[in-house]
C-alpha atoms as a PDB file:
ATOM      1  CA  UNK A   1      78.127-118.343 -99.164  1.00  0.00           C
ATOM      2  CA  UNK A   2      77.883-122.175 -97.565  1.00  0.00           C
ATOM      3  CA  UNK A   3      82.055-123.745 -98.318  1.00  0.00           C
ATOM      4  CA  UNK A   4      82.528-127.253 -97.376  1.00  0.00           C
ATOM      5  CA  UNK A   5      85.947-129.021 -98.427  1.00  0.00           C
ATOM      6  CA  UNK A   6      86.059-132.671 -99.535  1.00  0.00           C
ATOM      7  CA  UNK A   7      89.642-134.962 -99.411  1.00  0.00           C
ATOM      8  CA  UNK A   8      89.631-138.997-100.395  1.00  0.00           C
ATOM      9  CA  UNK A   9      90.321-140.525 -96.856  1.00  0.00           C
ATOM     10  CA  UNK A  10      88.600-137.432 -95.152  1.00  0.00           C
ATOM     11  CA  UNK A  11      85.630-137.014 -96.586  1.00  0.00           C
ATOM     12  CA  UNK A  12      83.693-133.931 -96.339  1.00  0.00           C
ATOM     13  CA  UNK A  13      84.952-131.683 -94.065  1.00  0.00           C
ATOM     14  CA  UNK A  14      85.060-127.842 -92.458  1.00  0.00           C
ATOM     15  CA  UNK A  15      81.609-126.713 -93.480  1.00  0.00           C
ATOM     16  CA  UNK A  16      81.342-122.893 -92.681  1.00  0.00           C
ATOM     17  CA  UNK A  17      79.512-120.234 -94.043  1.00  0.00           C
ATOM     18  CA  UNK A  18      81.932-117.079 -95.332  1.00  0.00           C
ATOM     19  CA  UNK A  19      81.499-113.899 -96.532  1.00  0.00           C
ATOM     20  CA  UNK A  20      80.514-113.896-100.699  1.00  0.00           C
ATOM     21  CA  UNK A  21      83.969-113.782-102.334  1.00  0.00           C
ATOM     22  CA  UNK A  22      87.095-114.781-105.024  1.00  0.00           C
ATOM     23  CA  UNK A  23      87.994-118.580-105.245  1.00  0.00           C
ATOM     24  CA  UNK A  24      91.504-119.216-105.306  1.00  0.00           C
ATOM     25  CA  UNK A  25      92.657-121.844-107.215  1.00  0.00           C
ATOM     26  CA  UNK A  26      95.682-123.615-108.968  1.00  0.00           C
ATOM     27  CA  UNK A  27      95.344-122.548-112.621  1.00  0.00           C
ATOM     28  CA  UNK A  28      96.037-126.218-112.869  1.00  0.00           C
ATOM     29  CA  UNK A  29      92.643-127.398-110.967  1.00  0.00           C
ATOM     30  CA  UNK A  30      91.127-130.204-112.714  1.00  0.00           C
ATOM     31  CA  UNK A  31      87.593-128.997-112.717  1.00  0.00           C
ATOM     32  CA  UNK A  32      89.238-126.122-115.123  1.00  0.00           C
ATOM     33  CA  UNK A  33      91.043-128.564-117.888  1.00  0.00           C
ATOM     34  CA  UNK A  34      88.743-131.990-117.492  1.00  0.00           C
ATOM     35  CA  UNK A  35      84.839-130.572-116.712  1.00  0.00           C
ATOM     36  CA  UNK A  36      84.776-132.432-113.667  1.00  0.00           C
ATOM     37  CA  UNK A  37      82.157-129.973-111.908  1.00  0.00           C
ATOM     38  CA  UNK A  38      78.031-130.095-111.476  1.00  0.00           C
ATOM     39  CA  UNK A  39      75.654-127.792-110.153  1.00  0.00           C
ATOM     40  CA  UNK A  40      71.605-127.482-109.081  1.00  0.00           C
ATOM     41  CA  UNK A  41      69.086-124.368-109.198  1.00  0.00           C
ATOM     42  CA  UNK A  42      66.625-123.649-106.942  1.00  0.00           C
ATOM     43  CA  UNK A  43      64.525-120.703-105.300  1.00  0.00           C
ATOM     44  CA  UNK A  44      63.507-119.042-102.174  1.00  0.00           C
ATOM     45  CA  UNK A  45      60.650-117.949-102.337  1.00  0.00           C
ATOM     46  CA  UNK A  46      58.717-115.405-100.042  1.00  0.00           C
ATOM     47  CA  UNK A  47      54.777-115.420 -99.607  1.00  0.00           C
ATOM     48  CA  UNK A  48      52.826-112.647 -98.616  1.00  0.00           C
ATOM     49  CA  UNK A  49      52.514-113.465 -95.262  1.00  0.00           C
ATOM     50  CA  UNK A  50      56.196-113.302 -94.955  1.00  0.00           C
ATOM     51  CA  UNK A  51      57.230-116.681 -94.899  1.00  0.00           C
ATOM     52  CA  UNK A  52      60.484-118.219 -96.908  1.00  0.00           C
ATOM     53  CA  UNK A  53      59.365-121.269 -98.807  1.00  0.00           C
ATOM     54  CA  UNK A  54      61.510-123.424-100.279  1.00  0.00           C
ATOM     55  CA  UNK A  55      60.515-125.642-102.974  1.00  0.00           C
ATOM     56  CA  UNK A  56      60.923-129.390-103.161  1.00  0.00           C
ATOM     57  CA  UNK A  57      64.684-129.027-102.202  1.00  0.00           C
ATOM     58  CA  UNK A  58      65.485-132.791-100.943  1.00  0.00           C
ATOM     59  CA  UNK A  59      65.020-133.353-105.165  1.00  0.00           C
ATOM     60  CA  UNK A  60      67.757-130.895-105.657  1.00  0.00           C
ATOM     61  CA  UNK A  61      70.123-132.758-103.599  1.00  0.00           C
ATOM     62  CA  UNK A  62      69.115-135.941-104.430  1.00  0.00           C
ATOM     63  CA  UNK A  63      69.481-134.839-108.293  1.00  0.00           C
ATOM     64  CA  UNK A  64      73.244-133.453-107.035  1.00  0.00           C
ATOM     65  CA  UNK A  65      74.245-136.663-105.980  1.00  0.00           C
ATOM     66  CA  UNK A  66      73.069-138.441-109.400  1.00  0.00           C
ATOM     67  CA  UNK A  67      75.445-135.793-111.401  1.00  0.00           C
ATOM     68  CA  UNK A  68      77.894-136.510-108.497  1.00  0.00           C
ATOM     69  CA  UNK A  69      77.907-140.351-109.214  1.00  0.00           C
ATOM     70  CA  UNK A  70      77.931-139.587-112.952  1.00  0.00           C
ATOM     71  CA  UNK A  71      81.201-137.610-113.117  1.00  0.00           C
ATOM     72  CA  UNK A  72      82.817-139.604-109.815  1.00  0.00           C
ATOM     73  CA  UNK A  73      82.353-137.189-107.554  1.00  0.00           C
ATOM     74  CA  UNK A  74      81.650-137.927-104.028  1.00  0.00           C
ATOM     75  CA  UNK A  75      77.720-137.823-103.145  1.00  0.00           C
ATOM     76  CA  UNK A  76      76.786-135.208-100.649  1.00  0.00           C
ATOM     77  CA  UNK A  77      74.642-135.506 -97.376  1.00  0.00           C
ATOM     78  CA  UNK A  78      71.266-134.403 -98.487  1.00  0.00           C
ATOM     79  CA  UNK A  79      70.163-133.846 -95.655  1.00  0.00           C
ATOM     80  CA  UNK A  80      72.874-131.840 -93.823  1.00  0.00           C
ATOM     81  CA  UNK A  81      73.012-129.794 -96.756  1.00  0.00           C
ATOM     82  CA  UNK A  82      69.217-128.814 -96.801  1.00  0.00           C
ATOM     83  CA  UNK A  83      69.883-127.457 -92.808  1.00  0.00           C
ATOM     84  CA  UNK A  84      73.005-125.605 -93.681  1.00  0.00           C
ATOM     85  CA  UNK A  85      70.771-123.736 -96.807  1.00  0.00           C
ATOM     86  CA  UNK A  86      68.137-123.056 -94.343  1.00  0.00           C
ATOM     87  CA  UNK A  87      71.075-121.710 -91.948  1.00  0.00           C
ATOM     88  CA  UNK A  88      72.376-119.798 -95.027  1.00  0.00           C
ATOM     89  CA  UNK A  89      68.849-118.729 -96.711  1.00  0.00           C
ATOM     90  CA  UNK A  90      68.100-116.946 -92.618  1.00  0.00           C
ATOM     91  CA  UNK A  91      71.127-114.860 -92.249  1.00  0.00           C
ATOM     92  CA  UNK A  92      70.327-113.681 -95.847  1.00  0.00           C
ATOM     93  CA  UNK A  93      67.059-113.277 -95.359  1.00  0.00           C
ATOM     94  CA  UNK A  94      66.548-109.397 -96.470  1.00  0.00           C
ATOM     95  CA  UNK A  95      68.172-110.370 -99.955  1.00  0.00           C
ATOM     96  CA  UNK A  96      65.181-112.810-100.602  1.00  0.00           C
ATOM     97  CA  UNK A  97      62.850-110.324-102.423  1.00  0.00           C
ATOM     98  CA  UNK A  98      59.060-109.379-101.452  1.00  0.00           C
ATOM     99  CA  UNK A  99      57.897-108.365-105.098  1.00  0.00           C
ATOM    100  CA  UNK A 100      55.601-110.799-106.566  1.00  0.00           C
ATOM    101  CA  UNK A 101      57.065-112.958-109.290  1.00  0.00           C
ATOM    102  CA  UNK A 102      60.774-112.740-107.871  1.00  0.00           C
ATOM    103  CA  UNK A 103      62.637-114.780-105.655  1.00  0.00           C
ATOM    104  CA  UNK A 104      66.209-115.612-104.580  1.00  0.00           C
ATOM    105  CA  UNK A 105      68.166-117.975-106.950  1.00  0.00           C
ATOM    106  CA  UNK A 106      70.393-120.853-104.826  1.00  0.00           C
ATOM    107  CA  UNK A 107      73.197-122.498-106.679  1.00  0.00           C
ATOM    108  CA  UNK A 108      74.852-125.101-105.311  1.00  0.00           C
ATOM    109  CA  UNK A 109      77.833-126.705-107.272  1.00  0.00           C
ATOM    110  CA  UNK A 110      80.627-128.675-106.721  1.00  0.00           C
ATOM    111  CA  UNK A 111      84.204-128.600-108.323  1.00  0.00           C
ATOM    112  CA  UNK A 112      86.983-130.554-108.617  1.00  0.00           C
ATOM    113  CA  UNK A 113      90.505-128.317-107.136  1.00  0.00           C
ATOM    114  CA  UNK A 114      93.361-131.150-107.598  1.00  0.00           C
ATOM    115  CA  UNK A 115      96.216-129.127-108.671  1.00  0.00           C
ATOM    116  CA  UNK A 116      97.029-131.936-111.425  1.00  0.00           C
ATOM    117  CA  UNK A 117      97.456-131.802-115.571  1.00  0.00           C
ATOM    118  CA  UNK A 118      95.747-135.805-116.205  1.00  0.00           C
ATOM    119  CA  UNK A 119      92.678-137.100-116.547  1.00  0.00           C
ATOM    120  CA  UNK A 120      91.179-138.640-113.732  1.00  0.00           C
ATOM    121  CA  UNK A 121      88.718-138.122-111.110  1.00  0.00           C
ATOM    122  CA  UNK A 122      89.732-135.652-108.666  1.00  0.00           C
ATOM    123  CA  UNK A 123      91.130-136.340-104.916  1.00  0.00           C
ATOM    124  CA  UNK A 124      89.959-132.272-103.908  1.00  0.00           C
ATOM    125  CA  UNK A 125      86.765-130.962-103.997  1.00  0.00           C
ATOM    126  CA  UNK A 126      84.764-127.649-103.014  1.00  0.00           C
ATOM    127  CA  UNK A 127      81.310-127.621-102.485  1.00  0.00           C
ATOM    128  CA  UNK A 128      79.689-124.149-102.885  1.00  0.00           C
ATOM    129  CA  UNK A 129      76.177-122.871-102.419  1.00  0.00           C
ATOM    130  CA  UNK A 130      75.562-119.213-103.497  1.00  0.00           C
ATOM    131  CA  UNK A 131      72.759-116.797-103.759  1.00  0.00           C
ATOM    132  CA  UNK A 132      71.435-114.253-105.655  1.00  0.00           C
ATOM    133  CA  UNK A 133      67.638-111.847-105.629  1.00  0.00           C
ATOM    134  CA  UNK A 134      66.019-113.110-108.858  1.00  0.00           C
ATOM    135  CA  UNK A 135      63.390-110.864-110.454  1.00  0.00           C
ATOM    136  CA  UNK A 136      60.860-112.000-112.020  1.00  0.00           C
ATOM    137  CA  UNK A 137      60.755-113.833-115.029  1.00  0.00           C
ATOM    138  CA  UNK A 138      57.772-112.580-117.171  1.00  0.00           C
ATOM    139  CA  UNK A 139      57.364-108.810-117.000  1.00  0.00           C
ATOM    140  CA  UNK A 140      53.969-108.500-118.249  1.00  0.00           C
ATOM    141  CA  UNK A 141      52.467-112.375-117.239  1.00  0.00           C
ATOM    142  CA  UNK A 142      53.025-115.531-118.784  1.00  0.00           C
ATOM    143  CA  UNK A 143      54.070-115.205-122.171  1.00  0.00           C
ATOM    144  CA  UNK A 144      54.288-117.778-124.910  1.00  0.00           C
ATOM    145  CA  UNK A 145      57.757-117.954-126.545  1.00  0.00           C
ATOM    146  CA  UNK A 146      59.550-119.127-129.836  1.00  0.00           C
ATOM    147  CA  UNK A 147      61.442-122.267-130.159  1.00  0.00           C
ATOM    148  CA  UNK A 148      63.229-123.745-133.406  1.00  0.00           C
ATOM    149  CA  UNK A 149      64.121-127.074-133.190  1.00  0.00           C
ATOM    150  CA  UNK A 150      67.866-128.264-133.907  1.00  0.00           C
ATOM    151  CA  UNK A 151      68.446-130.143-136.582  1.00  0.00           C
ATOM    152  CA  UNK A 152      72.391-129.787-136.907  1.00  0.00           C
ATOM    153  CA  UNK A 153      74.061-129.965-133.881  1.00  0.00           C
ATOM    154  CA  UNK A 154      72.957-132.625-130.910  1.00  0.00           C
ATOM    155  CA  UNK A 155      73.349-131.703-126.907  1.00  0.00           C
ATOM    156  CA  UNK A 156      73.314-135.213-125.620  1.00  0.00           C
ATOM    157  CA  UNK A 157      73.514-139.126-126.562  1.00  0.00           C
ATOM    158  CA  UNK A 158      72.175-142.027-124.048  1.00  0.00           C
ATOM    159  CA  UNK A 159      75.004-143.281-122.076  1.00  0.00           C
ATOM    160  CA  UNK A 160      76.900-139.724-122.026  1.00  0.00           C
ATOM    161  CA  UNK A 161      75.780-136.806-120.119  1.00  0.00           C
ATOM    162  CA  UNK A 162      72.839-135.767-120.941  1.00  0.00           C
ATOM    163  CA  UNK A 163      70.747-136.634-117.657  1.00  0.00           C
ATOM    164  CA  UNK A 164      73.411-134.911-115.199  1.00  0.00           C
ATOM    165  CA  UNK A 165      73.720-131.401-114.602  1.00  0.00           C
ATOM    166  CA  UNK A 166      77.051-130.492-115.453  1.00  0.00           C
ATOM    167  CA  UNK A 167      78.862-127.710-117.138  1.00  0.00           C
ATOM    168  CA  UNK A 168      79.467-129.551-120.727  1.00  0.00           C
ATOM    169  CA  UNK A 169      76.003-129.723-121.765  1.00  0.00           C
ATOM    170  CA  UNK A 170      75.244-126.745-121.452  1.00  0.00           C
ATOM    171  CA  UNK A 171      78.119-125.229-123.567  1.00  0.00           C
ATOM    172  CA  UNK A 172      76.931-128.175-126.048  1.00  0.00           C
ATOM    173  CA  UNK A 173      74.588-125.705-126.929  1.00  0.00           C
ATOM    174  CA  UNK A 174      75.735-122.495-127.484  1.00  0.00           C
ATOM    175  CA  UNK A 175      76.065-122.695-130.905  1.00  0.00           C
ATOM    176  CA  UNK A 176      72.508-123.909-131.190  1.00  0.00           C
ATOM    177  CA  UNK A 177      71.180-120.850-129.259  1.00  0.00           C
ATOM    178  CA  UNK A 178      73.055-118.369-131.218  1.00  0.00           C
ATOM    179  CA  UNK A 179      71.912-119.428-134.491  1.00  0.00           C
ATOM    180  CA  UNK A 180      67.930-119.610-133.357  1.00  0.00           C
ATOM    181  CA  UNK A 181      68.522-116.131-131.876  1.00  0.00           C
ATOM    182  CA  UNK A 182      69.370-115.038-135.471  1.00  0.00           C
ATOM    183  CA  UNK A 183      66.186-116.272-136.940  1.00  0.00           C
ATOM    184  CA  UNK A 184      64.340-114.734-133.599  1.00  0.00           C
ATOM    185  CA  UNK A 185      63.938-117.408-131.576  1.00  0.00           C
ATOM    186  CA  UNK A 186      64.071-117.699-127.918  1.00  0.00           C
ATOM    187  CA  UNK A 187      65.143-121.537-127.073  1.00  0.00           C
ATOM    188  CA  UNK A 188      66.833-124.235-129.220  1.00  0.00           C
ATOM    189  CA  UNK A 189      64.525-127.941-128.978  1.00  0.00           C
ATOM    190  CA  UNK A 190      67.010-130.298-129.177  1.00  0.00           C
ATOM    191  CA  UNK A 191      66.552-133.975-130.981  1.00  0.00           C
ATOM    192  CA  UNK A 192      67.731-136.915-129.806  1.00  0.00           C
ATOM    193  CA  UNK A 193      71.783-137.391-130.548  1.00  0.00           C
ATOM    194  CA  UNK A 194      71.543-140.803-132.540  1.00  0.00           C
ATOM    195  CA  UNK A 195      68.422-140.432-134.877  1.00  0.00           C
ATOM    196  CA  UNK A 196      67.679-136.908-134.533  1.00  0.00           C
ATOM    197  CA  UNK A 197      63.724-137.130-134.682  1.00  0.00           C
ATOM    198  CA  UNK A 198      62.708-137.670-131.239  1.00  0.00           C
ATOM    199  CA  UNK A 199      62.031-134.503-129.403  1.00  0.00           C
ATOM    200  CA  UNK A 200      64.443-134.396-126.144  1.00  0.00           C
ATOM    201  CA  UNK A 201      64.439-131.024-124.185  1.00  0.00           C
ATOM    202  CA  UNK A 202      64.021-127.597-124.690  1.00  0.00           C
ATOM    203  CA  UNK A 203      67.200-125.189-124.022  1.00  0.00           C
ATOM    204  CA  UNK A 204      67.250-126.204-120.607  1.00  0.00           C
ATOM    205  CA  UNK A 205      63.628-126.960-120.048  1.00  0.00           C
ATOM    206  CA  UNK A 206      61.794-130.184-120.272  1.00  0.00           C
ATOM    207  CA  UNK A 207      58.839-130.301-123.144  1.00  0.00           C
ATOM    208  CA  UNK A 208      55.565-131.105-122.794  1.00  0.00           C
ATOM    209  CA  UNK A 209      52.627-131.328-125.745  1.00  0.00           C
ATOM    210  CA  UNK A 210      49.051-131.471-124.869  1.00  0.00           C
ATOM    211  CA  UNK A 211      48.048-133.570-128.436  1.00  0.00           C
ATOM    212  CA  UNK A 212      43.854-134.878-128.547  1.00  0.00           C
ATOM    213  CA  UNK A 213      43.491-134.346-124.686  1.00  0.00           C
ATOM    214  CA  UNK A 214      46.414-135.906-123.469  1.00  0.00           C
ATOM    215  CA  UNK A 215      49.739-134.378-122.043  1.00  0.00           C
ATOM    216  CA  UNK A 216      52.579-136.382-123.554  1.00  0.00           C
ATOM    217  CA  UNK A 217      56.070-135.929-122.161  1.00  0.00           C
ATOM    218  CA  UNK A 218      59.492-137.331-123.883  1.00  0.00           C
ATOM    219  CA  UNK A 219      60.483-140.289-121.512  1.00  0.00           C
ATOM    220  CA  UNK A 220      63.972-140.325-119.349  1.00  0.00           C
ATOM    221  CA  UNK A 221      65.965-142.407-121.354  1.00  0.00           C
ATOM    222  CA  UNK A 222      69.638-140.969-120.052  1.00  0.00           C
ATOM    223  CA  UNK A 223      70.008-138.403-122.173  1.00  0.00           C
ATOM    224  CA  UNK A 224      67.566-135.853-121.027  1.00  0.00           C
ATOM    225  CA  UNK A 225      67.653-133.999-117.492  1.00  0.00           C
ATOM    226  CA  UNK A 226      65.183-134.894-114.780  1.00  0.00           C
ATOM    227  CA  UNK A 227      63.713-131.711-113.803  1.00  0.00           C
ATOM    228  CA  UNK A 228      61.786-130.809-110.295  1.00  0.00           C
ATOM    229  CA  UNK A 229      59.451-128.986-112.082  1.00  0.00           C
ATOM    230  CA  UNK A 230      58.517-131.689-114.493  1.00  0.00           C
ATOM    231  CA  UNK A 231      58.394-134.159-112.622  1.00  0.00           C
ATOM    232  CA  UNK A 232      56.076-132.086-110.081  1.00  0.00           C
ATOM    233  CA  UNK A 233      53.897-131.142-113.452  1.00  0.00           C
ATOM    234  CA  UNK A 234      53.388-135.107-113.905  1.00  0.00           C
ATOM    235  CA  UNK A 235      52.160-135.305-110.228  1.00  0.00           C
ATOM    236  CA  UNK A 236      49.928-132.389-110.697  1.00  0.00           C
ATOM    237  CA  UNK A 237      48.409-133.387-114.044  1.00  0.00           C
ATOM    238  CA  UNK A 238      47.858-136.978-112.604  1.00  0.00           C
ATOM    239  CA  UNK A 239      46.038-135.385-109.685  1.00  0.00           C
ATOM    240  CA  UNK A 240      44.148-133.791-111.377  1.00  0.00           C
ATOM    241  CA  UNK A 241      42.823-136.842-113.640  1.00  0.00           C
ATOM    242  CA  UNK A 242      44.334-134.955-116.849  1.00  0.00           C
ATOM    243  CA  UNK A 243      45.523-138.070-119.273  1.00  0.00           C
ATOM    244  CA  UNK A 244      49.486-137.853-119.487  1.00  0.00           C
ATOM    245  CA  UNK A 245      51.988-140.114-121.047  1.00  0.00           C
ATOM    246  CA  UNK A 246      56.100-140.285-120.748  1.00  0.00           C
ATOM    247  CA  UNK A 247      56.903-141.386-124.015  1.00  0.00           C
ATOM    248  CA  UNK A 248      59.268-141.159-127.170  1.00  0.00           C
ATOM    249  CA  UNK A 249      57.557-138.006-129.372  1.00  0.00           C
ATOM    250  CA  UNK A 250      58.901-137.519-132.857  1.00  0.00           C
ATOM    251  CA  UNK A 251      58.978-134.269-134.152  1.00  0.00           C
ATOM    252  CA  UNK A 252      56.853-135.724-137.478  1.00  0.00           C
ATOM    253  CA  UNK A 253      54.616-136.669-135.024  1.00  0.00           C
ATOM    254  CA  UNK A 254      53.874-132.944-133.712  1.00  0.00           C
ATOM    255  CA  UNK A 255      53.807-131.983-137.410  1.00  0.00           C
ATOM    256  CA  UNK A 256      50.894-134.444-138.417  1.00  0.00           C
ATOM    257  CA  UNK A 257      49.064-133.837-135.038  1.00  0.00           C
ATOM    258  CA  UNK A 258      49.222-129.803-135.747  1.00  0.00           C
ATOM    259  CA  UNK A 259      48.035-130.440-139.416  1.00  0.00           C
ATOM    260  CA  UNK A 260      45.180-132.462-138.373  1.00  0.00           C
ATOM    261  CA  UNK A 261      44.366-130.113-135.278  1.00  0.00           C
ATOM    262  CA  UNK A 262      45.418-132.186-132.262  1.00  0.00           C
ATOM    263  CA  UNK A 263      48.488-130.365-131.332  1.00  0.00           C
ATOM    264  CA  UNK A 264      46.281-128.382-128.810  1.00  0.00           C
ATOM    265  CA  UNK A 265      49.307-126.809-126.495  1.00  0.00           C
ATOM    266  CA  UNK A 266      52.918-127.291-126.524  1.00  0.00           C
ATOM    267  CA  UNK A 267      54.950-125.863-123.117  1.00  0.00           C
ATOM    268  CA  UNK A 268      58.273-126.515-121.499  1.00  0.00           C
ATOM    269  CA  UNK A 269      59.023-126.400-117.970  1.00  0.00           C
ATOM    270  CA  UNK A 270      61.940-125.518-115.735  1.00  0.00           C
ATOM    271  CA  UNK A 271      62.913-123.655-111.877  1.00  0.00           C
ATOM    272  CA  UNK A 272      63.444-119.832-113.871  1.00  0.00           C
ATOM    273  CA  UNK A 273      60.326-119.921-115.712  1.00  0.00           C
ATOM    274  CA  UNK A 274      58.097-122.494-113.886  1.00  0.00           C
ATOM    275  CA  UNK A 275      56.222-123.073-116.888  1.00  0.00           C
ATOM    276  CA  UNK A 276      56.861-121.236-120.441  1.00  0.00           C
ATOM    277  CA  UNK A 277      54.240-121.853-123.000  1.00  0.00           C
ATOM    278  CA  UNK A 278      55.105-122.296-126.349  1.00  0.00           C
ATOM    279  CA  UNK A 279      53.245-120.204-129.379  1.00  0.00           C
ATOM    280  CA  UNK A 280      55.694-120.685-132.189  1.00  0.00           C
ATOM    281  CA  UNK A 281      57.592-123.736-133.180  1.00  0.00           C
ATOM    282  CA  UNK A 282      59.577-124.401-136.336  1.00  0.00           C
ATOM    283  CA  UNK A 283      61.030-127.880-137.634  1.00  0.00           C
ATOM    284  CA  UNK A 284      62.398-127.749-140.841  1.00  0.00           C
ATOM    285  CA  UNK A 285      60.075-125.794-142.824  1.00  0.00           C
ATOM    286  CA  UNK A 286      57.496-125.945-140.820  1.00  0.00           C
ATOM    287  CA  UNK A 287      56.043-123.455-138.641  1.00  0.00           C
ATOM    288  CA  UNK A 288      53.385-124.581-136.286  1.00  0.00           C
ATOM    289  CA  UNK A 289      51.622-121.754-134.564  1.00  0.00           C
ATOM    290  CA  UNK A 290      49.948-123.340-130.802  1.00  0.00           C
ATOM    291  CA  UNK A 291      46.891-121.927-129.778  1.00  0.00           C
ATOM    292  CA  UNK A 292      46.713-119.094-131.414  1.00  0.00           C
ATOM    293  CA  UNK A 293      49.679-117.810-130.258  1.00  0.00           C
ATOM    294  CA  UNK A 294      48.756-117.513-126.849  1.00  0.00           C
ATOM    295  CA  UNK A 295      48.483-119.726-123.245  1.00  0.00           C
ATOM    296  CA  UNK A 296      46.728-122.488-123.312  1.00  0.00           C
ATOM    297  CA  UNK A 297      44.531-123.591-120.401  1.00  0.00           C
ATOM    298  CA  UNK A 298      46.349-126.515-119.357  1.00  0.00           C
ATOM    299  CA  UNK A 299      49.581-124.439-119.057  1.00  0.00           C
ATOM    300  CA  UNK A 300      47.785-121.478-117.351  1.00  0.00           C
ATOM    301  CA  UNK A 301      46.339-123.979-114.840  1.00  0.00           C
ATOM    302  CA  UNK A 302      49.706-125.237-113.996  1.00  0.00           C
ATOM    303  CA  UNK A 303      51.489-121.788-113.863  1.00  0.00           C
ATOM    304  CA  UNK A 304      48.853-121.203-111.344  1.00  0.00           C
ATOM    305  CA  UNK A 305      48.868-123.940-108.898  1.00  0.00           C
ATOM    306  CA  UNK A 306      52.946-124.131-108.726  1.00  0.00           C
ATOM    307  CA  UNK A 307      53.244-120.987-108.447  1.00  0.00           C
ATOM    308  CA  UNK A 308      50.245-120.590-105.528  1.00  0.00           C
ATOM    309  CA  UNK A 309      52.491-123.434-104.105  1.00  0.00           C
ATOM    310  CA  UNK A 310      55.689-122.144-103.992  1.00  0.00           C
ATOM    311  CA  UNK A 311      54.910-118.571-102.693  1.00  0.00           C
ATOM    312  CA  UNK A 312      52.038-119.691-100.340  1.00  0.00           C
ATOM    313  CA  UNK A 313      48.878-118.253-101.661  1.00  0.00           C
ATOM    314  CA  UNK A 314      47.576-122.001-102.304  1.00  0.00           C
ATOM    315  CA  UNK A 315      47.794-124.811 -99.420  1.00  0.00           C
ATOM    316  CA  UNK A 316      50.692-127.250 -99.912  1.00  0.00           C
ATOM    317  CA  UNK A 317      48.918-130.243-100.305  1.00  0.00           C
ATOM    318  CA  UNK A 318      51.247-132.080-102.120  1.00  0.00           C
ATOM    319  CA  UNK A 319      53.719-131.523 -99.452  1.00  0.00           C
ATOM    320  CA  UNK A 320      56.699-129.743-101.805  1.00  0.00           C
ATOM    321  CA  UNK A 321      57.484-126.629 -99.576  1.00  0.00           C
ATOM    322  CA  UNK A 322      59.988-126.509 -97.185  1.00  0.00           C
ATOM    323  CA  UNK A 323      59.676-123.534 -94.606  1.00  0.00           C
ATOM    324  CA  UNK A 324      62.942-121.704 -93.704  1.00  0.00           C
ATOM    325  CA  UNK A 325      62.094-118.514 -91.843  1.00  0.00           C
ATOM    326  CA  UNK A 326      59.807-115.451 -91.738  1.00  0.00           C
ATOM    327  CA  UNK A 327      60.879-111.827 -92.878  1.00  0.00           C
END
């Protein structure tokens, strides 16, 4: 694993890479009392001609340093970090797995270590990247899923959390998944925190609804996290001279467009699943069944290309892969 130390009127300092192991910390560490951590995803993934690709990576970092700035933690260097993954990804190279579909998961994170009971923004931090082989998300190809949208309990508000990629909001909404695992559903959609009728994201995926021939997308308005793989959808979809829109969508809004027919595909997107079509979704009592239960074209198409992308079997020419080494 990568280790780098930060202390205020250092800086960053001592970047090594160590063997995987146990952190020790003061059980007073302020990143265990006050939240004060963050964290990224992202993949390694190897092609059939046995090259390491890694995917839009200067967006992970970048993203890092927007959660660092949000909970006052000092930004990283992007791009010294990107060379020591590359440095780390290589000497781990036979972990990154061959099969097709899998991949090797990166996390970076940071944490707060200030042995100190108060709130405040830490003087001590560790920056950590770690790895682990990933298999394959769908077992038997892409496969539409469940979702119930939340109308109790809220994950994020504008001008709190939401759009940072921290700890918090994700045990926000445990409580949520639980409960729409009970009525056998895979993810929770949440609502926006204020009004709750705006659709916002999707467990930790970003929604997307194909409604009369256009892709519409909810808007970043703070609250909602600004994924790679979205925003790399967007690109793809514009390329391709498919209509899309990043807009407020209220969940009335899907209702009327299903009852009338429009609500043509419905899909979220995120780094495990890529893309993750949606078959089911329930709001309230109603349960809106999306294209008959299976993949829609537009979501196939974009399954495809990404995917073709990341582990080489389609040219790059968007320019998103970063090559690290060859097994």
């Amino acid at each position: 694993m990568f280790m780098m130390n930060y202390r205020t009127g250092r800086g960053w300092y001592d970047p090594r890479i160590v063997p995987f192991g146990d952190l020790s910390l003061s059980p007073a560490s302020l990143c265990l009392h006050y939240g004060q951590t963050v964290f990224e995803g992202l993949k390694a993934y190897c092609g059939r001609d046995g090259q390491v690709r890694l995917f839009r990576p200067d967006e992970n970092f970048n993203r890092l340093n927007r959660s660092n700035q949000r909970l006052c933690i000092p930004r990283i260097d992007p791009q010294f970090c990107l060379e020591a993954l590359k440095q780390l990804v290589t000497l781990e190279k036979d972990w990154v797995p061959r099969q097709e579909g899998a991949s090797l998961y990166i996390r970076p994170f940071v944490i707060a270590t200030d042995p100190k009971l108060g709130v405040k923004s830490g003087d001590e931090y560790l920056f950590i990247i770690i790895l682990s082989p990933s298999g394959a998300y769908y077992e038997s190809g892409l496969e539409p899923v469940k979702i119930y949208v939340e109308s109790n309990y809220v994950r994020a508000v504008r001008g709190g959390m939401g759009e940072a990629k921290t700890g918090g909001n994700y045990a926000a909404s445990l409580a949520a998944q639980d409960e729409a695992h009970e009525q056998g559903y895979s993810q929770v959609m949440w609502l926006d925190g204020v009004e709750q009728k705006y659709i916002e994201e999707i467990g930790a995926m970003n929604a997307f609804f194909l409604l009369d021939g256009q892709v519409v997308t909810p808007g970043l308005t703070g609250s909602i996290l600004a994924g790679i793989t979205r925003k790399s959808v967007i690109s793809l979809l514009e390329r391709w001279g498919i209509p899309v829109a990043e807009r407020r969508v209220e969940a009335q809004e899907l209702v009327l467009a299903y009852e009338r027919g429009l609500l043509q595909e419905a899909f979220c997107t995120g780094t495990a699943a890529v893309i993750s079509p949606i078959g089911e979704l329930k709001w309230r009592e109603h349960v809106m069944t999306m294209n008959g239960g299976e993949t829609g074209p537009v979501a196939r198409r974009l399954y495809d290309a990404l995917t073709g992308i990341q582990y080489g079997t389609l040219p790059d020419e968007m320019g998103w892969t970063v090559n690290v080494c060859h097994i």
